[in-house]
N, C-alpha and C. Protein backbone atom coordinates (compact mmCIF):
# COMPACT_ATOMS: atom_id res chain seq x y z
N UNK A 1 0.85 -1.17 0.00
CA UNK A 1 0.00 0.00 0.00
C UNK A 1 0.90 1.23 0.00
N UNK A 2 0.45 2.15 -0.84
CA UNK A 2 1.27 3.52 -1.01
C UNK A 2 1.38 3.87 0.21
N UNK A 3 1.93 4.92 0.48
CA UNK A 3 2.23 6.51 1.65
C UNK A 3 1.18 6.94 1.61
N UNK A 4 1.03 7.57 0.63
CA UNK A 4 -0.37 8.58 0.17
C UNK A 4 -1.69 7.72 0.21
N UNK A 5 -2.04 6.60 -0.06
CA UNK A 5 -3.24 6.00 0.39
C UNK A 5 -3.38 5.92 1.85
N UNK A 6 -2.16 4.93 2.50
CA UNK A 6 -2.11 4.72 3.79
C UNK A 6 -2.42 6.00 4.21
N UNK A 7 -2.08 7.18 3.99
CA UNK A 7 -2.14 8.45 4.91
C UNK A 7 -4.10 8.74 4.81
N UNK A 8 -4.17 8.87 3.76
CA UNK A 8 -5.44 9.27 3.20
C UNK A 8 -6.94 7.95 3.90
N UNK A 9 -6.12 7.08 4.20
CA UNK A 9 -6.86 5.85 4.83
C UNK A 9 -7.21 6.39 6.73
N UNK A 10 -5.96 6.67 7.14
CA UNK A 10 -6.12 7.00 8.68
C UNK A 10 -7.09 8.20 8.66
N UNK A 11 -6.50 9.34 7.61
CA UNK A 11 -7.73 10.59 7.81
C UNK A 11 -9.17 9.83 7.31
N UNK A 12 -9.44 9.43 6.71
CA UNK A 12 -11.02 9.38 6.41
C UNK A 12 -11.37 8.25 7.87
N UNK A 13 -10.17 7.62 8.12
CA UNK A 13 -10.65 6.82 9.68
C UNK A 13 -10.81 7.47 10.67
N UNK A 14 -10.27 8.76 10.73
CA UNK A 14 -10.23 9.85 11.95
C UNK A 14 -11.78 10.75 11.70
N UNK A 15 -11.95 10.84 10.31
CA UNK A 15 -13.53 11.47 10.34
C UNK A 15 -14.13 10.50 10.52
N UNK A 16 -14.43 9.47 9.92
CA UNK A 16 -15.56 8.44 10.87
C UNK A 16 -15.27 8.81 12.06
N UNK A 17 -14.19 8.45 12.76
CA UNK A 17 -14.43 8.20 14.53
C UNK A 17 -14.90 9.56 14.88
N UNK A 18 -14.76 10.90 14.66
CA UNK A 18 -15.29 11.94 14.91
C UNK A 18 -16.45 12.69 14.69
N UNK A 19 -16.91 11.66 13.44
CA UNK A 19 -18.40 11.93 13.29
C UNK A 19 -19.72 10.78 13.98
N UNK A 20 -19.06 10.07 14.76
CA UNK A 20 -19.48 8.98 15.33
C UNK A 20 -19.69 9.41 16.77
N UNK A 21 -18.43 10.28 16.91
CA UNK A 21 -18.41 10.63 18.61
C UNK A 21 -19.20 11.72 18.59
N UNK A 22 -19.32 12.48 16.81
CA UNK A 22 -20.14 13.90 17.09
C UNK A 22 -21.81 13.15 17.48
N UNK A 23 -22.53 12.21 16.42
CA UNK A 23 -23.69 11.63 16.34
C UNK A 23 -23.96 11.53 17.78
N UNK A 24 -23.02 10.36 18.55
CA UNK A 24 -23.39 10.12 19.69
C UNK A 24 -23.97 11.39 20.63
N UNK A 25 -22.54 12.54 21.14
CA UNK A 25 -22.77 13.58 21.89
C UNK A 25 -23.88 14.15 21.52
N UNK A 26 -24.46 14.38 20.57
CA UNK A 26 -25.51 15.33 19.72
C UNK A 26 -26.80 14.32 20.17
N UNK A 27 -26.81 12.61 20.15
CA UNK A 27 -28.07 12.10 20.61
C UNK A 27 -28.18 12.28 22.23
N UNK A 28 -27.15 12.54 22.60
CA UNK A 28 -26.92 12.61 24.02
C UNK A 28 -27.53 13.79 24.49
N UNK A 29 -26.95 15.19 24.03
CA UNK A 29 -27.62 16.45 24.22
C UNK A 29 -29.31 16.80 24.16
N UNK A 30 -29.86 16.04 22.85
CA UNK A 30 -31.08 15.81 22.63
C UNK A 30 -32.13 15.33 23.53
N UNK A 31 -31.77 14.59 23.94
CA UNK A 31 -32.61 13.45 24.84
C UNK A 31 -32.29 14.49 26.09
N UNK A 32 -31.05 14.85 26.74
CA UNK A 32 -30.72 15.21 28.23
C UNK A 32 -31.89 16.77 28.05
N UNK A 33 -31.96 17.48 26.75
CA UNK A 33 -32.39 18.65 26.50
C UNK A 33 -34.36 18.50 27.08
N UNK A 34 -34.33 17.46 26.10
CA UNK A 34 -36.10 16.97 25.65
C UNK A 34 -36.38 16.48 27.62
N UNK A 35 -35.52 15.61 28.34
CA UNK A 35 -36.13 15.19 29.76
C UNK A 35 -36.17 16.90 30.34
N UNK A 36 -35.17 17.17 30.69
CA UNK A 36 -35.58 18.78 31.26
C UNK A 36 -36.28 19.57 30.65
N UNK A 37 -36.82 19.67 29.70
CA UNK A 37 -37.76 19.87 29.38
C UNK A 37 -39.16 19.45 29.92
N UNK A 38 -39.53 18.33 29.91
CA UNK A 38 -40.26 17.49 31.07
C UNK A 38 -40.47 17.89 32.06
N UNK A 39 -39.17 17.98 32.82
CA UNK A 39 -38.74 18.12 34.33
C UNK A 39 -39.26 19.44 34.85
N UNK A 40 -39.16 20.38 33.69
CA UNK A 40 -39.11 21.99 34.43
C UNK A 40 -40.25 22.11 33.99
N UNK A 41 -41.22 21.78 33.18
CA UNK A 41 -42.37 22.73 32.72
C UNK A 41 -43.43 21.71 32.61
N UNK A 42 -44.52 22.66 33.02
CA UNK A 42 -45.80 21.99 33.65
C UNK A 42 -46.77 21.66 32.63
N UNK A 43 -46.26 22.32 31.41
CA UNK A 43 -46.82 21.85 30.00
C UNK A 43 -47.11 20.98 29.84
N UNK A 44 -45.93 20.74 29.63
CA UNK A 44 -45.74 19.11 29.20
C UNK A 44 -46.01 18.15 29.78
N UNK A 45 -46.40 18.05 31.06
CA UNK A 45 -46.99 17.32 31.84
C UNK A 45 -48.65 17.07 31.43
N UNK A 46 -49.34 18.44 31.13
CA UNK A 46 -50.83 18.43 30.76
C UNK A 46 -50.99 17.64 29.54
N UNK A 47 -49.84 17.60 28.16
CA UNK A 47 -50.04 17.45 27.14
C UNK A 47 -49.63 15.70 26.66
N UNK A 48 -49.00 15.18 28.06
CA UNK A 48 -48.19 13.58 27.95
C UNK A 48 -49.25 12.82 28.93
N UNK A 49 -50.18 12.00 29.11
CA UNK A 49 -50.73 11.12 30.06
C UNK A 49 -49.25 10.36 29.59
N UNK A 50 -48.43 10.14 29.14
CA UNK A 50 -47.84 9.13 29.67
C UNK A 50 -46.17 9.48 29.75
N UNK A 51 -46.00 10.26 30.91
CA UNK A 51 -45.26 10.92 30.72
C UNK A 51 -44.10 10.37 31.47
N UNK A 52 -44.06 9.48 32.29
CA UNK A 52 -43.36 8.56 32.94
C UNK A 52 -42.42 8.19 32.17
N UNK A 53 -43.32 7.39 30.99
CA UNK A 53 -42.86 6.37 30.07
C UNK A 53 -42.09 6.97 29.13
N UNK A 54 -42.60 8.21 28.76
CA UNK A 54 -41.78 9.12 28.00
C UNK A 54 -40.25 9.57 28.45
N UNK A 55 -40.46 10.09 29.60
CA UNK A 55 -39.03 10.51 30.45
C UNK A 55 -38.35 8.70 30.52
N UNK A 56 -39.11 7.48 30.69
CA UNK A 56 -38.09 6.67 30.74
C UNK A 56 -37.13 6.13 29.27
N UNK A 57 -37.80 7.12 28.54
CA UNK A 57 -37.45 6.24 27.26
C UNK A 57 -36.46 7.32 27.23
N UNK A 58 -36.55 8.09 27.16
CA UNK A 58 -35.63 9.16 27.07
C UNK A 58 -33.94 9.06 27.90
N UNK A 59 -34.26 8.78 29.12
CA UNK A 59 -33.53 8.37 29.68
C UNK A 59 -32.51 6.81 29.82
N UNK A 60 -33.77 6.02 28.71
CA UNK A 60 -33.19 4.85 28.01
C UNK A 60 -32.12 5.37 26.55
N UNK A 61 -32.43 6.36 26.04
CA UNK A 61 -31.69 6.62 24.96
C UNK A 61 -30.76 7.65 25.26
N UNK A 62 -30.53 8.30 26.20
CA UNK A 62 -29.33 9.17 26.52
C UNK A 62 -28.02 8.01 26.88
N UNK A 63 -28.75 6.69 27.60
CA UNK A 63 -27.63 5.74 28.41
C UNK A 63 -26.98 5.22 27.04
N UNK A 64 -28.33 4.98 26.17
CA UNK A 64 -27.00 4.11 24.79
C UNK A 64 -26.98 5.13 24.19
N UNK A 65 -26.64 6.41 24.38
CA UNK A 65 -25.83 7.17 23.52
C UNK A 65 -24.53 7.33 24.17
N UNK A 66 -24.85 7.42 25.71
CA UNK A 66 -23.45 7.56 26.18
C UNK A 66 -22.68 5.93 26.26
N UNK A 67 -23.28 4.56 26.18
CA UNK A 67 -22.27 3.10 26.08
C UNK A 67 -21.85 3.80 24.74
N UNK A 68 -22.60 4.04 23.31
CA UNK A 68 -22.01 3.68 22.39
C UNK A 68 -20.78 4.81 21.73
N UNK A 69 -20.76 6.03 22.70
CA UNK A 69 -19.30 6.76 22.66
C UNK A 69 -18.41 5.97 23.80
N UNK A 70 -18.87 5.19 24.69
CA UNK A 70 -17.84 4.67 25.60
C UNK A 70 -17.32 3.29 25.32
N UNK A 71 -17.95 2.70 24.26
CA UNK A 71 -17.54 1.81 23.51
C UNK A 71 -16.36 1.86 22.11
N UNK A 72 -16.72 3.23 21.42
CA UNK A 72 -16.28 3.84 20.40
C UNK A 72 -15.18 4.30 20.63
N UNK A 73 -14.61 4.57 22.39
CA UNK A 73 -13.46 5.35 23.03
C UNK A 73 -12.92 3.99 22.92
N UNK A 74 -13.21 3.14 23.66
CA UNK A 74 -12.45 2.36 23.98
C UNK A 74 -12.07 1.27 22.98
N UNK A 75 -12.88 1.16 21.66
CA UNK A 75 -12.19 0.16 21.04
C UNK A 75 -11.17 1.09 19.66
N UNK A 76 -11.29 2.35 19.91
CA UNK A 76 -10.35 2.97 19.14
C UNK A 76 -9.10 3.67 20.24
N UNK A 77 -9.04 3.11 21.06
CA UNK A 77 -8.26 2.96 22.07
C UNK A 77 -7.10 1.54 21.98
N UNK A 78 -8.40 0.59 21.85
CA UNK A 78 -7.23 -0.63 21.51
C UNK A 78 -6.75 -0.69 20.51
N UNK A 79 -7.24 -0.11 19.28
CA UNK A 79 -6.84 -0.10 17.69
C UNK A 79 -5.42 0.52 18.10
N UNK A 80 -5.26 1.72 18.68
CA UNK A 80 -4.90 2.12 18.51
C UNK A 80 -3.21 1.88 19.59
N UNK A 81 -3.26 1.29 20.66
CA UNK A 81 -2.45 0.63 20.88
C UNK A 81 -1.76 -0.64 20.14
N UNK A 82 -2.50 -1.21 19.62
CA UNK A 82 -1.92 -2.15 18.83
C UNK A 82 -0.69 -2.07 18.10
N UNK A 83 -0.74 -0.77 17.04
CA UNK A 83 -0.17 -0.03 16.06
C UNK A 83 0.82 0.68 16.35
């Protein structure tokens, strides 16, 4: 494999991993945004009968946003020891 591929191979591997960690943080922000939302205003309470279930789901999808950047750390962690 060339220089110039090999090089051109790690950068387009460095934007995946950074647009992966951006996706994650960004589903993370979303969800943490949308529960306080919930939390603080009495709105939203009138407008959800099921609002429990709502805040739990929410709080189900902030957790696998934050495994799947703490997964994404750590196995480009071992890649990266390897090398």
């Amino acid at each position: 494999m060339s220089k110039e591929r090999k090089t051109k191979g790690i950068i387009m591997g460095q934007l995946i991993i950074d647009a992966l960690k951006a996706k994650y943080v960004a589903q993370r922000l979303e969800n943490i945004a949308n529960l306080q939302a919930y939390l603080s205003t009495s709105v939203g309470v009138a407008e959800h009968s099921g609002i429990v279930a709502e805040c739990d789901k929410l709080i189900t999808n902030i957790s696998t946003a934050e495994g799947k950047l703490q997964s994404l750390i750590v196995l480009v962690e071992q890649v990266t020891t390897k090398e």
